[in-house]
PDB file of N, CA and C in Angstrom:
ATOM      1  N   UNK A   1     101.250 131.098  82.626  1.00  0.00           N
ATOM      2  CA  UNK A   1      99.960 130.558  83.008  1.00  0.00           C
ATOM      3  C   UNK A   1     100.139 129.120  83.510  1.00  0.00           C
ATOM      4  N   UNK A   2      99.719 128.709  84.611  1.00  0.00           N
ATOM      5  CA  UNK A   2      99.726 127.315  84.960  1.00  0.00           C
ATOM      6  C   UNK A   2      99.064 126.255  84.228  1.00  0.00           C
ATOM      7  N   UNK A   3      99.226 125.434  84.397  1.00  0.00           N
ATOM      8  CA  UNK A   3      98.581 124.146  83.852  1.00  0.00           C
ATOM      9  C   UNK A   3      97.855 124.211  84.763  1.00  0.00           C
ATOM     10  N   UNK A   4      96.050 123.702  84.098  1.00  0.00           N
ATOM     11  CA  UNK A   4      95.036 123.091  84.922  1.00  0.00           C
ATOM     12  C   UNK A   4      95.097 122.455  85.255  1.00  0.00           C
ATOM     13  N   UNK A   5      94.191 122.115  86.619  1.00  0.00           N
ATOM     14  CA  UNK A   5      93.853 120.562  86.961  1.00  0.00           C
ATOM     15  C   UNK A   5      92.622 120.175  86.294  1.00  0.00           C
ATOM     16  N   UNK A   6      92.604 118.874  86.154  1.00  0.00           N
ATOM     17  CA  UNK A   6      91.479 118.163  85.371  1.00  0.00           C
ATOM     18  C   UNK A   6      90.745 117.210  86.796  1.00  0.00           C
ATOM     19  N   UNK A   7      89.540 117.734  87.136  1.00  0.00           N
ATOM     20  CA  UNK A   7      88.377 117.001  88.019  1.00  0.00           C
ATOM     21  C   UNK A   7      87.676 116.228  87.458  1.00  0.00           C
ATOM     22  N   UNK A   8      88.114 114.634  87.489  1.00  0.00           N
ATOM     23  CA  UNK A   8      86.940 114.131  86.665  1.00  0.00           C
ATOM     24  C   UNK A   8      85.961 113.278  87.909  1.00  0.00           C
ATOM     25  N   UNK A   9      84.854 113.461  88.254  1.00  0.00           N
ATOM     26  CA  UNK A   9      84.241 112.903  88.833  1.00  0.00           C
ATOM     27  C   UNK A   9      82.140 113.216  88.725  1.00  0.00           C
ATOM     28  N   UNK A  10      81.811 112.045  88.523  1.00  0.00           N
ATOM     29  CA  UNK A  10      80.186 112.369  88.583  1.00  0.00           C
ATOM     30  C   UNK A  10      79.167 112.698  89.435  1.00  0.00           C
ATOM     31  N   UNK A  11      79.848 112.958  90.251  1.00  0.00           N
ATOM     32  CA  UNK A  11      79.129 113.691  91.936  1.00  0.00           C
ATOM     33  C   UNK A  11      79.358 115.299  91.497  1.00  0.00           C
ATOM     34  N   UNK A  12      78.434 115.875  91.353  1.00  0.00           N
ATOM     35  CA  UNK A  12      78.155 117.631  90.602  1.00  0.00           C
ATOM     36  C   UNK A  12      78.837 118.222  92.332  1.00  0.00           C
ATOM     37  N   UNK A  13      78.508 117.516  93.146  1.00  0.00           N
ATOM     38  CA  UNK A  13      79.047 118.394  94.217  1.00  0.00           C
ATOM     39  C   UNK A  13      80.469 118.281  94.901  1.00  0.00           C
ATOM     40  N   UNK A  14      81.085 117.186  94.322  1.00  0.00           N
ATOM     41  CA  UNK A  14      82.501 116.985  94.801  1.00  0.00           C
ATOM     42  C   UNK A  14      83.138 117.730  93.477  1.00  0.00           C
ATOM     43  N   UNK A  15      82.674 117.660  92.472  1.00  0.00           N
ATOM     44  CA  UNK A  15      83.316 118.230  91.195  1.00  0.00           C
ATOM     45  C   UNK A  15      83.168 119.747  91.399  1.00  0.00           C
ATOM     46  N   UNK A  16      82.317 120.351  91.988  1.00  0.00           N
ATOM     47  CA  UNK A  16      81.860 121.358  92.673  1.00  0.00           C
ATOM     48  C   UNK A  16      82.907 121.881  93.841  1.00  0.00           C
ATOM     49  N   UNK A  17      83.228 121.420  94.707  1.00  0.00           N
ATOM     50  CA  UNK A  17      84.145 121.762  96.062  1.00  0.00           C
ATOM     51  C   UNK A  17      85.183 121.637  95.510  1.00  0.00           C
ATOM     52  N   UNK A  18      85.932 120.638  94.841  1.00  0.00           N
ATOM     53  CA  UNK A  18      87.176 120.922  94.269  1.00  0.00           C
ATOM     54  C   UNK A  18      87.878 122.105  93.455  1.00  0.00           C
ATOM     55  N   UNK A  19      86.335 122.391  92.753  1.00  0.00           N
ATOM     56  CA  UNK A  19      86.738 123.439  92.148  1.00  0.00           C
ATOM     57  C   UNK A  19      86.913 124.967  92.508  1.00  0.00           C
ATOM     58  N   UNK A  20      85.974 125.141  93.180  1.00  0.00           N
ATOM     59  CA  UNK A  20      86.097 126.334  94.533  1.00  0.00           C
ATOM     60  C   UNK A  20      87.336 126.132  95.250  1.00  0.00           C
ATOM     61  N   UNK A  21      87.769 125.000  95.671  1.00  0.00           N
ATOM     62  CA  UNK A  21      89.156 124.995  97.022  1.00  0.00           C
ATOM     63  C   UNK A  21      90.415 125.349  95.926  1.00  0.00           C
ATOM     64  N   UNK A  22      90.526 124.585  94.712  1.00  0.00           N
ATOM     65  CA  UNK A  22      91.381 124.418  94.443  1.00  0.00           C
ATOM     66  C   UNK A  22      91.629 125.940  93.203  1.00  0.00           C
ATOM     67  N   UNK A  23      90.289 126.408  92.586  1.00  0.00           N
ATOM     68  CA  UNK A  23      90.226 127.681  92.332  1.00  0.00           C
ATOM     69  C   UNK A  23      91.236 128.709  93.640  1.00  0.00           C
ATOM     70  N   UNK A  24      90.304 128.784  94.849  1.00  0.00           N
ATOM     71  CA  UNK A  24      90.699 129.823  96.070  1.00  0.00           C
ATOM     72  C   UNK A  24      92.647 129.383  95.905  1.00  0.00           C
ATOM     73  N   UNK A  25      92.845 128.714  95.474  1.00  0.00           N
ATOM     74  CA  UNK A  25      94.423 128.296  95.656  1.00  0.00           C
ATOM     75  C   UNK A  25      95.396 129.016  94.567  1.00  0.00           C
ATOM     76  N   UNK A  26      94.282 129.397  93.250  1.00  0.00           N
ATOM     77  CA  UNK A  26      95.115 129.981  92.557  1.00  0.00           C
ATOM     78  C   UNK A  26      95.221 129.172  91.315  1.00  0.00           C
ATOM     79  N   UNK A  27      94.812 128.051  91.342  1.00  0.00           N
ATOM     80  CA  UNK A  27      94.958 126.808  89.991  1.00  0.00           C
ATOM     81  C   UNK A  27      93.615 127.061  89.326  1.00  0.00           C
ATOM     82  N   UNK A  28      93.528 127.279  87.934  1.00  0.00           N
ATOM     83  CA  UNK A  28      92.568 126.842  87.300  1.00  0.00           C
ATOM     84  C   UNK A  28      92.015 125.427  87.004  1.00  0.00           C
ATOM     85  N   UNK A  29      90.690 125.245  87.137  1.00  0.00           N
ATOM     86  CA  UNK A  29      90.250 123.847  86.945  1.00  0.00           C
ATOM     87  C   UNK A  29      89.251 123.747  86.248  1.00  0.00           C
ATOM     88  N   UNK A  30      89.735 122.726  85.379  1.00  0.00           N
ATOM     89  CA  UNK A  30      88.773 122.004  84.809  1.00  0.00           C
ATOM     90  C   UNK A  30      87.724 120.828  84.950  1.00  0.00           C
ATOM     91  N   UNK A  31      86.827 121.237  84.730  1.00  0.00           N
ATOM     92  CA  UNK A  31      85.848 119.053  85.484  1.00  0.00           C
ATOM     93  C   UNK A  31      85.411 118.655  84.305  1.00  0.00           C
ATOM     94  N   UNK A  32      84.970 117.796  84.722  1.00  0.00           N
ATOM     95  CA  UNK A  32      84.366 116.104  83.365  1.00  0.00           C
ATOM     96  C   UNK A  32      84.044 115.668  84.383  1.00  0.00           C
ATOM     97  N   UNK A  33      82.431 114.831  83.749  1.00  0.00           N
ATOM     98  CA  UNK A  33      82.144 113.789  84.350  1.00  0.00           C
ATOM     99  C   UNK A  33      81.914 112.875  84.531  1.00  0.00           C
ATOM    100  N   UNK A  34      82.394 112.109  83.650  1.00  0.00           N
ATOM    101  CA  UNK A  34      83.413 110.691  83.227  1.00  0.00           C
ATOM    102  C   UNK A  34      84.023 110.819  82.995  1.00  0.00           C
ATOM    103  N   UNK A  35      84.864 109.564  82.532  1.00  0.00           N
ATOM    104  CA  UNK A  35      85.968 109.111  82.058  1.00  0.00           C
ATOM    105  C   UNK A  35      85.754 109.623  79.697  1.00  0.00           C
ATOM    106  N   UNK A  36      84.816 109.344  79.504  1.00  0.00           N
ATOM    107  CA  UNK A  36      84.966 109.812  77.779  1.00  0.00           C
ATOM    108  C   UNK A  36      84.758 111.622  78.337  1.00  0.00           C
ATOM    109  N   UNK A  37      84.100 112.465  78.818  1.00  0.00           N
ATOM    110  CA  UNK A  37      84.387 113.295  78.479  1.00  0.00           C
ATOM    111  C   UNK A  37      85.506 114.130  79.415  1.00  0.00           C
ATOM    112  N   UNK A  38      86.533 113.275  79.817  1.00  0.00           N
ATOM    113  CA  UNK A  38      87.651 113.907  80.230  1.00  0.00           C
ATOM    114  C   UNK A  38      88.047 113.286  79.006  1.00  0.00           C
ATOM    115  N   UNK A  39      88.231 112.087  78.142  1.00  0.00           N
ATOM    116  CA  UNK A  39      89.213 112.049  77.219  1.00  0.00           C
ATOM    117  C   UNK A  39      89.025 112.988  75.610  1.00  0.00           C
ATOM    118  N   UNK A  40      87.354 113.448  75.821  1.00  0.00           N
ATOM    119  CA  UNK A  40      87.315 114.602  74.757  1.00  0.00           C
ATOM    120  C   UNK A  40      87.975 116.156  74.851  1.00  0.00           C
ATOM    121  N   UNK A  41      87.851 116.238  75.920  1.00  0.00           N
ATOM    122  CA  UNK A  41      88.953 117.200  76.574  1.00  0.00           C
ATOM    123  C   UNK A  41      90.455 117.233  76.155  1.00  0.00           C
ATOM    124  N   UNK A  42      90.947 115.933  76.258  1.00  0.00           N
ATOM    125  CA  UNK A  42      92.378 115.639  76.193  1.00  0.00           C
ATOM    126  C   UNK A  42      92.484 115.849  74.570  1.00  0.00           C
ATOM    127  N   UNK A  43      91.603 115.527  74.101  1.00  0.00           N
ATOM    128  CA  UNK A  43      92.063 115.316  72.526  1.00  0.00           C
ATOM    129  C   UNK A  43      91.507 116.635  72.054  1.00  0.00           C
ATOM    130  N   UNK A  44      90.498 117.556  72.126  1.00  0.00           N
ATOM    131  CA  UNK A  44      90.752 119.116  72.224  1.00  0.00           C
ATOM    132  C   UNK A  44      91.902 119.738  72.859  1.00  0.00           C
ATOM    133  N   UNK A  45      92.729 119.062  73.416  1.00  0.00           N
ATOM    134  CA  UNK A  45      94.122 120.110  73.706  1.00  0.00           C
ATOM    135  C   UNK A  45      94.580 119.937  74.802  1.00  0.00           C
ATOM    136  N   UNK A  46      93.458 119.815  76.201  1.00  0.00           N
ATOM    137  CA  UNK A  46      93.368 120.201  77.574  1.00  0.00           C
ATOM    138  C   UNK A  46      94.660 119.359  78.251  1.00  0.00           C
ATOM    139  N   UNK A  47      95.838 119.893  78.656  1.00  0.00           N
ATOM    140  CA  UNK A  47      96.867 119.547  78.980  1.00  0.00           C
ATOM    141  C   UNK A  47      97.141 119.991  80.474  1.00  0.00           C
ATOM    142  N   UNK A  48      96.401 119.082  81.387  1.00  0.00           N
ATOM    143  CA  UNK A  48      96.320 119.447  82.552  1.00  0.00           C
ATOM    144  C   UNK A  48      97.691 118.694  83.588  1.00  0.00           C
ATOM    145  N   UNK A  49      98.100 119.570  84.305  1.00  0.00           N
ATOM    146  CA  UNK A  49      99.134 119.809  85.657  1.00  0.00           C
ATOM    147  C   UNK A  49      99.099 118.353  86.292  1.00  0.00           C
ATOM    148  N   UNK A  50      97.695 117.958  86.716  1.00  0.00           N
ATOM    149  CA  UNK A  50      97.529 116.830  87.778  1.00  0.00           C
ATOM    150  C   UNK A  50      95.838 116.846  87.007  1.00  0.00           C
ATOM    151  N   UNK A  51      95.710 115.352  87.249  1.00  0.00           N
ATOM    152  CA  UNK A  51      93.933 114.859  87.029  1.00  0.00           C
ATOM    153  C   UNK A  51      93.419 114.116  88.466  1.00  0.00           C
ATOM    154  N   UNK A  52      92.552 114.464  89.054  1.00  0.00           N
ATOM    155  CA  UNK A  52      92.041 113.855  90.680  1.00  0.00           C
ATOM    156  C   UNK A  52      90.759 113.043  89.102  1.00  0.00           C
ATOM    157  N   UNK A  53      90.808 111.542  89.717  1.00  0.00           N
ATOM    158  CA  UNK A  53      90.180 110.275  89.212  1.00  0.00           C
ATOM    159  C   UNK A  53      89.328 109.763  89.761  1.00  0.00           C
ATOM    160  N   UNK A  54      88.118 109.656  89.955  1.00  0.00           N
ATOM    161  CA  UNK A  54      87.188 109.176  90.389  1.00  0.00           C
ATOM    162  C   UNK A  54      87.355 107.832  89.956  1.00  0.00           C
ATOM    163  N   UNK A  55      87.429 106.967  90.693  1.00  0.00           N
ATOM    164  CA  UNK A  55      87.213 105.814  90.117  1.00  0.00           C
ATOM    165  C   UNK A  55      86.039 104.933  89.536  1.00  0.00           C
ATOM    166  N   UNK A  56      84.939 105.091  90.448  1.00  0.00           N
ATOM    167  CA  UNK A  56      83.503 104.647  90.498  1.00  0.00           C
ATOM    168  C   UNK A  56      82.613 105.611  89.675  1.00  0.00           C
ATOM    169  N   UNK A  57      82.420 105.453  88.569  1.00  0.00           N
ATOM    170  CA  UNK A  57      81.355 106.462  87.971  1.00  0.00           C
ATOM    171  C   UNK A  57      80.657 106.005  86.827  1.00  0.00           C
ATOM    172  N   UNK A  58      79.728 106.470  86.890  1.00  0.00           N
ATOM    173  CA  UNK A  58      77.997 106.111  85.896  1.00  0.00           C
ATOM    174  C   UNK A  58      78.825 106.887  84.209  1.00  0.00           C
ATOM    175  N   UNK A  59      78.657 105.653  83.682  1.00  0.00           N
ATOM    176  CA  UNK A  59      79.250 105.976  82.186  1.00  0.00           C
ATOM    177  C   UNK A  59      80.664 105.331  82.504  1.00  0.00           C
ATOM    178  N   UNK A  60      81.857 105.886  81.183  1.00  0.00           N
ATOM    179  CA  UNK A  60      83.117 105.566  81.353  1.00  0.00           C
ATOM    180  C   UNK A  60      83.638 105.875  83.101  1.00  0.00           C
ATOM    181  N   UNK A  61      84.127 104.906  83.648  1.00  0.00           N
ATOM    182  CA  UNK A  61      84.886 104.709  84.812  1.00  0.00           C
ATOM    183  C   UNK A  61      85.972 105.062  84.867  1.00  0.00           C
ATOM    184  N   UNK A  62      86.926 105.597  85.786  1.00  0.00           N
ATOM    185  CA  UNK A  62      88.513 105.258  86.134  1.00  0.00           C
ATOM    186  C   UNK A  62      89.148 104.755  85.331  1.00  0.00           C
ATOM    187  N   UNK A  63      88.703 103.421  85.954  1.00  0.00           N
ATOM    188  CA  UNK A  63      89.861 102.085  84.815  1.00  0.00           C
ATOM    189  C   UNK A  63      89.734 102.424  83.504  1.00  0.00           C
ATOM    190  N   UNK A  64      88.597 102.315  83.297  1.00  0.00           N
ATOM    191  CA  UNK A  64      88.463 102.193  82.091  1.00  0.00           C
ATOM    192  C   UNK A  64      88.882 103.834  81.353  1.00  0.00           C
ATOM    193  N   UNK A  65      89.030 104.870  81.762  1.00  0.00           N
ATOM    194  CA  UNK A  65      89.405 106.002  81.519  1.00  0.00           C
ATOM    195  C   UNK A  65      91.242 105.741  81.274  1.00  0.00           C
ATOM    196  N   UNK A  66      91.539 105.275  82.168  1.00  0.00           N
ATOM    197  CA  UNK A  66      92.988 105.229  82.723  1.00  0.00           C
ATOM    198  C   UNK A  66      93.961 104.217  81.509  1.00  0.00           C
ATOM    199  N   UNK A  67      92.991 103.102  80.618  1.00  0.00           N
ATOM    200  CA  UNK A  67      93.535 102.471  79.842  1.00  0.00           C
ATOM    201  C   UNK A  67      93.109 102.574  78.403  1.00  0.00           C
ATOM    202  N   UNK A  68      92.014 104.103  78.087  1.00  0.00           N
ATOM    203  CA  UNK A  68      92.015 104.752  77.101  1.00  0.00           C
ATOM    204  C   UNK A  68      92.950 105.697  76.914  1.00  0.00           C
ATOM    205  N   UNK A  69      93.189 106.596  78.063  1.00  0.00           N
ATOM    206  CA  UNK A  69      94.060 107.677  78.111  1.00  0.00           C
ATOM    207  C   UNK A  69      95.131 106.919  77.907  1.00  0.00           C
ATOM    208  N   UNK A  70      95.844 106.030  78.196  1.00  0.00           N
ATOM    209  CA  UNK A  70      97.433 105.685  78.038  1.00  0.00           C
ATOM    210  C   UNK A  70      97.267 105.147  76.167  1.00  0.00           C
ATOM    211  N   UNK A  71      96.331 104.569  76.380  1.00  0.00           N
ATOM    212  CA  UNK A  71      96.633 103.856  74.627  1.00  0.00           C
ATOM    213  C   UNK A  71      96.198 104.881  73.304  1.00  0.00           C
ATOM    214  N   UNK A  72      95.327 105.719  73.571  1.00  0.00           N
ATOM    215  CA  UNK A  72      94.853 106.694  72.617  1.00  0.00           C
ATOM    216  C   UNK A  72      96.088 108.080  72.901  1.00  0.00           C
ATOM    217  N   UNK A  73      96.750 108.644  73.988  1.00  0.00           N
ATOM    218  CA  UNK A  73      97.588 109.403  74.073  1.00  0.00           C
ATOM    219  C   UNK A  73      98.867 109.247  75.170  1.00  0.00           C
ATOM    220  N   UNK A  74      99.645 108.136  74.907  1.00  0.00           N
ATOM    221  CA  UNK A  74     100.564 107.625  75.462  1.00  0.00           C
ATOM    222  C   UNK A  74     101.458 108.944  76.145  1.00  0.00           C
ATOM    223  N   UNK A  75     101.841 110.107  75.497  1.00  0.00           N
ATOM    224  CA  UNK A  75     103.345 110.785  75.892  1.00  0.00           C
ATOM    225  C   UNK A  75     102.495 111.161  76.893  1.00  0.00           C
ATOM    226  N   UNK A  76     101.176 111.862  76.290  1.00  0.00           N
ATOM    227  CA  UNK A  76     100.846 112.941  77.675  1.00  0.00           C
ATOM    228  C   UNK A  76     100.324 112.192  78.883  1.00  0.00           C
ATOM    229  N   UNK A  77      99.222 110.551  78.670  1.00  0.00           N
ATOM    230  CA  UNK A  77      99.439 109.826  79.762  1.00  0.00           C
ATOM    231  C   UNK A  77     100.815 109.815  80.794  1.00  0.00           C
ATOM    232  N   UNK A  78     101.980 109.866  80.228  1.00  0.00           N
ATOM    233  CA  UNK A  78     103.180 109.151  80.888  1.00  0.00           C
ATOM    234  C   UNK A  78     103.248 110.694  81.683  1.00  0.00           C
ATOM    235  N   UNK A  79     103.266 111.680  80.634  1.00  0.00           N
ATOM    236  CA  UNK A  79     103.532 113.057  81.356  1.00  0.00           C
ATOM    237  C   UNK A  79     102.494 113.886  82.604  1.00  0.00           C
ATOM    238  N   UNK A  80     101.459 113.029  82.453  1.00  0.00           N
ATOM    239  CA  UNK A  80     100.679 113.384  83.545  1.00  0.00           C
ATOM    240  C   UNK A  80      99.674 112.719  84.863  1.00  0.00           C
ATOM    241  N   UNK A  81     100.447 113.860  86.223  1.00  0.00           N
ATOM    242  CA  UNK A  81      99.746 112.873  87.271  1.00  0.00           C
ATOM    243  C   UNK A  81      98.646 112.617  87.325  1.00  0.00           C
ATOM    244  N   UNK A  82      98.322 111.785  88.180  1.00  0.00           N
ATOM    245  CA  UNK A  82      97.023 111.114  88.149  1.00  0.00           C
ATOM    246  C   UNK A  82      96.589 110.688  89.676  1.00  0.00           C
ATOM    247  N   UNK A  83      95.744 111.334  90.004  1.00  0.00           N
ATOM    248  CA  UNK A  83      95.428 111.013  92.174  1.00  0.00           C
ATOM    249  C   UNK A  83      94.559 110.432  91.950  1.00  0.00           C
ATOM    250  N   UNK A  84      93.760 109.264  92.134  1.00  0.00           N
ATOM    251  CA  UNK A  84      92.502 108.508  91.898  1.00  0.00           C
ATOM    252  C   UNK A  84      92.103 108.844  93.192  1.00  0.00           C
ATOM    253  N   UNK A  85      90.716 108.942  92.987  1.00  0.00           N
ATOM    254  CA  UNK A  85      89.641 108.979  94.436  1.00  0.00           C
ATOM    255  C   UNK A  85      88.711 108.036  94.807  1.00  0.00           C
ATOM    256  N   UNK A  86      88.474 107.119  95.596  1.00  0.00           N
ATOM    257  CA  UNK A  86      87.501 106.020  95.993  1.00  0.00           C
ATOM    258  C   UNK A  86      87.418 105.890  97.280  1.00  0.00           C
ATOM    259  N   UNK A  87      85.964 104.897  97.436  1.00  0.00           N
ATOM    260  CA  UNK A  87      86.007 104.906  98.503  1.00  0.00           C
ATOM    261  C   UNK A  87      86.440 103.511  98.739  1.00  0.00           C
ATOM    262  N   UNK A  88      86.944 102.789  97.954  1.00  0.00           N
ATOM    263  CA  UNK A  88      87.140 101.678  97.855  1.00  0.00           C
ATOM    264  C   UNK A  88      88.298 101.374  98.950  1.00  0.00           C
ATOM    265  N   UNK A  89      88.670 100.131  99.267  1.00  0.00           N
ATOM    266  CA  UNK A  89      89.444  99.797 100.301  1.00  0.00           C
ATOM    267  C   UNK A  89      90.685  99.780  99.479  1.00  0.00           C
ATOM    268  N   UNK A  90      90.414  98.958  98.440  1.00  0.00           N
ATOM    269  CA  UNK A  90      92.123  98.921  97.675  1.00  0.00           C
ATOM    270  C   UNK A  90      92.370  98.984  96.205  1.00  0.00           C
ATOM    271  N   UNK A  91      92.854  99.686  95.766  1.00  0.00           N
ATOM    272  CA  UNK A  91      93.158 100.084  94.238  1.00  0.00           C
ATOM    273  C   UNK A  91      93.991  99.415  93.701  1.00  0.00           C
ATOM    274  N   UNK A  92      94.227  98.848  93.062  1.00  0.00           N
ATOM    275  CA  UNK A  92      95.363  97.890  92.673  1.00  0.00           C
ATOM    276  C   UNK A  92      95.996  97.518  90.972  1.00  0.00           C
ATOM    277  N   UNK A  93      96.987  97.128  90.717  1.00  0.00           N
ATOM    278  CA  UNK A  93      97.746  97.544  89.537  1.00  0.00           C
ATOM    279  C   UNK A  93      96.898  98.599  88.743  1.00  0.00           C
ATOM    280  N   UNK A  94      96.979  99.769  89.128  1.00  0.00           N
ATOM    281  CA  UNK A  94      96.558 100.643  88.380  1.00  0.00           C
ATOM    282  C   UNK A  94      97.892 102.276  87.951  1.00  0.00           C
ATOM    283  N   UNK A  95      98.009 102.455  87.210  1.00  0.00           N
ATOM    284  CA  UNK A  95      99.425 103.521  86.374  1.00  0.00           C
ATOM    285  C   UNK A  95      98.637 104.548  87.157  1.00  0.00           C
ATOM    286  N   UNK A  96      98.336 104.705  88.242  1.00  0.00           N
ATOM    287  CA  UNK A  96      98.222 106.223  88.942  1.00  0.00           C
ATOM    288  C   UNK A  96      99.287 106.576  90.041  1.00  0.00           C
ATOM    289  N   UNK A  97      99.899 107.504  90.427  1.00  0.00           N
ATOM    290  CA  UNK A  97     100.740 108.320  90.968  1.00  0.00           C
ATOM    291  C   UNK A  97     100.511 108.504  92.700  1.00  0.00           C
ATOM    292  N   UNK A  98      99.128 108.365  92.564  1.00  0.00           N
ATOM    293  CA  UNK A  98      98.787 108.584  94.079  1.00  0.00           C
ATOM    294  C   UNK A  98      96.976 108.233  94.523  1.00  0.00           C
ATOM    295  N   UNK A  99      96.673 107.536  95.914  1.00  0.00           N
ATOM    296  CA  UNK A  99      95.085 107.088  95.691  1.00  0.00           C
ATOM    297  C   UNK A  99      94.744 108.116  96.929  1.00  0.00           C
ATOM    298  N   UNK A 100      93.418 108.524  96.776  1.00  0.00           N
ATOM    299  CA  UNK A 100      93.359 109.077  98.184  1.00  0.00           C
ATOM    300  C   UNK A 100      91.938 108.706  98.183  1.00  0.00           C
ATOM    301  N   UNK A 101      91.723 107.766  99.361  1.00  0.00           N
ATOM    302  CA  UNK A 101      90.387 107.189  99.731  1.00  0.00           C
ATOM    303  C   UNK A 101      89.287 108.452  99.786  1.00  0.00           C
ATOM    304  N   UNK A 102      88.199 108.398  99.818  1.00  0.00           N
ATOM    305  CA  UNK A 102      87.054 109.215  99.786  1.00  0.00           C
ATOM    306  C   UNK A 102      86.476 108.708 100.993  1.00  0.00           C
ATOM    307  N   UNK A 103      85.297 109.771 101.878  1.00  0.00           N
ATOM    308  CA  UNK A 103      85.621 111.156 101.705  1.00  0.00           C
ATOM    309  C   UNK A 103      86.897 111.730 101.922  1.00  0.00           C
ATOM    310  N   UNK A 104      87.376 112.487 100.934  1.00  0.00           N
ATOM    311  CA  UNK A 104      88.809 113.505 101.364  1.00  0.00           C
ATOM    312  C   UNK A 104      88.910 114.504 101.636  1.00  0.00           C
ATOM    313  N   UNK A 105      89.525 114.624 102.794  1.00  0.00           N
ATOM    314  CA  UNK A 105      89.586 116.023 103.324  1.00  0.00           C
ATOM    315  C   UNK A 105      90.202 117.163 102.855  1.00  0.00           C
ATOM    316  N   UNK A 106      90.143 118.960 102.830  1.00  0.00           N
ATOM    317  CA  UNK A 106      90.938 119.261 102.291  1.00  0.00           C
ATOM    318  C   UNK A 106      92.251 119.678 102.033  1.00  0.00           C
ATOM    319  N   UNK A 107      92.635 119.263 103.781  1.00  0.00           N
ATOM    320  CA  UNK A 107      93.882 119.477 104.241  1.00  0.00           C
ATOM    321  C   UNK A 107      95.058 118.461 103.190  1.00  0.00           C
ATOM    322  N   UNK A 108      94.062 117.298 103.075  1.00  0.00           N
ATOM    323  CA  UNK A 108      94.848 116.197 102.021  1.00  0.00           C
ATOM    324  C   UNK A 108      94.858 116.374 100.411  1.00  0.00           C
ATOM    325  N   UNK A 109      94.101 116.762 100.276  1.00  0.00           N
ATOM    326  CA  UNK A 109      93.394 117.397  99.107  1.00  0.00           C
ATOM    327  C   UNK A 109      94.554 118.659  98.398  1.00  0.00           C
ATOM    328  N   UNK A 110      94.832 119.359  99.344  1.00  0.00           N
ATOM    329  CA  UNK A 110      96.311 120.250  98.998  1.00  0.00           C
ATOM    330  C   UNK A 110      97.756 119.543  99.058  1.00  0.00           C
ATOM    331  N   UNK A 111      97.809 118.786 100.357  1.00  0.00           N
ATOM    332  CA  UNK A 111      98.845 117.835  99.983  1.00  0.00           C
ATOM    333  C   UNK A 111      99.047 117.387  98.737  1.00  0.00           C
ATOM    334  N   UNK A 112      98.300 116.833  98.062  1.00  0.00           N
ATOM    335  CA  UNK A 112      98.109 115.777  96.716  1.00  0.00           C
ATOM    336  C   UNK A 112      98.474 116.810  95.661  1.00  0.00           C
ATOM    337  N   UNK A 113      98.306 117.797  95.936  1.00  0.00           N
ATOM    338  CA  UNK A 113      98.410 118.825  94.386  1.00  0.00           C
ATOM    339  C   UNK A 113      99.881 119.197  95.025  1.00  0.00           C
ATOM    340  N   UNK A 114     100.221 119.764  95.951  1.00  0.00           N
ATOM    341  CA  UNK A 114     101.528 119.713  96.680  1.00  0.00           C
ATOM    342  C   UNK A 114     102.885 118.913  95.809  1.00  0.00           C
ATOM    343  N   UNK A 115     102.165 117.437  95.819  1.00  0.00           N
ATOM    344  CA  UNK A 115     103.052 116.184  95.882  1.00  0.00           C
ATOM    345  C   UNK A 115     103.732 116.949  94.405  1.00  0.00           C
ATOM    346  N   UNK A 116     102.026 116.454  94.064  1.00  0.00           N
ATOM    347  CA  UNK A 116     102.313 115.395  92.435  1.00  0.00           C
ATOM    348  C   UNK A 116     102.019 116.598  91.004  1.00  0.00           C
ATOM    349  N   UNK A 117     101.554 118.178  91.772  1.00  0.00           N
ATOM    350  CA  UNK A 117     100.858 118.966  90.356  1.00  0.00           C
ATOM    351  C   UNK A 117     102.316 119.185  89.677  1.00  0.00           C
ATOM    352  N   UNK A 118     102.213 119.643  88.192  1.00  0.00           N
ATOM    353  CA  UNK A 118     103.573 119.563  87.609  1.00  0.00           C
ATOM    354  C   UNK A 118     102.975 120.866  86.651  1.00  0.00           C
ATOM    355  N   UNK A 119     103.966 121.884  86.193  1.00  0.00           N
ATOM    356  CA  UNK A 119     103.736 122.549  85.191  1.00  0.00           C
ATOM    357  C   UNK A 119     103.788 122.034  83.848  1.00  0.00           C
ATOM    358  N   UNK A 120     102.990 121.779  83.201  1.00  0.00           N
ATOM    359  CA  UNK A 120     103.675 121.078  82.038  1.00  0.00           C
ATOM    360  C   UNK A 120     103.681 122.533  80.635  1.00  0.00           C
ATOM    361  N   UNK A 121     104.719 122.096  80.131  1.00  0.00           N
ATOM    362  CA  UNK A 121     105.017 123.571  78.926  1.00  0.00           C
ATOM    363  C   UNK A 121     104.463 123.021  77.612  1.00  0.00           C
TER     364      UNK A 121
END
């Protein structure tokens, strides 16, 4: 069985399309829509392949997701990718793997799971 991907983002309709494209691909996915309830997830078990990061979101944020997840569960932080999504111009010292500006297309959108998804056992 593959490892999921974890969608965390608060737009119901991008959390929505990801999950359909990346479903049609064959990956199971999971969404959250923040940053705390992707990390209630993590601490119920959810040991996902690759996490696509919203950065900008109503409640726990990105960052602030990104420096709970490393300090509350360090191995599996280190063990898992992380694609942040914004529309922001520049992301900066942040422990993610890969940024892909918003809107993203889905030609890029497969790239990114391409790169960085990992089986984890």
């Amino acid at each position: 069985m593959k490892a999921p991907i974890l969608v965390v983002d608060d737009n119901a309709d991008m959390r929505s399309l990801m999950k359909i494209f990346l479903s049609g691909d064959g990956y199971v996915v999971e969404t959250a829509t923040d940053g705390a309830a992707a990390m209630k997830s993590l601490h119920a078990g959810l040991r996902p392949g690759l996490i696509f990061l919203d950065m900008i979101m109503k409640g726990v944020d990105g960052k602030t997701f990104l420096s709970t997840f490393e300090a509350e569960l360090p191995e599996i932080f280190k063990a898992t990718p992380i694609v942040a999504t914004s529309g922001l111009e520049v992301i900066k010292d942040l422990k993610i793997s890969h940024y892909l500006r918003k809107p993203v297309d889905l030609a890029t959108l497969k790239q990114a799971v391409d790169r960085y998804y990992r089986q984890i056992p």
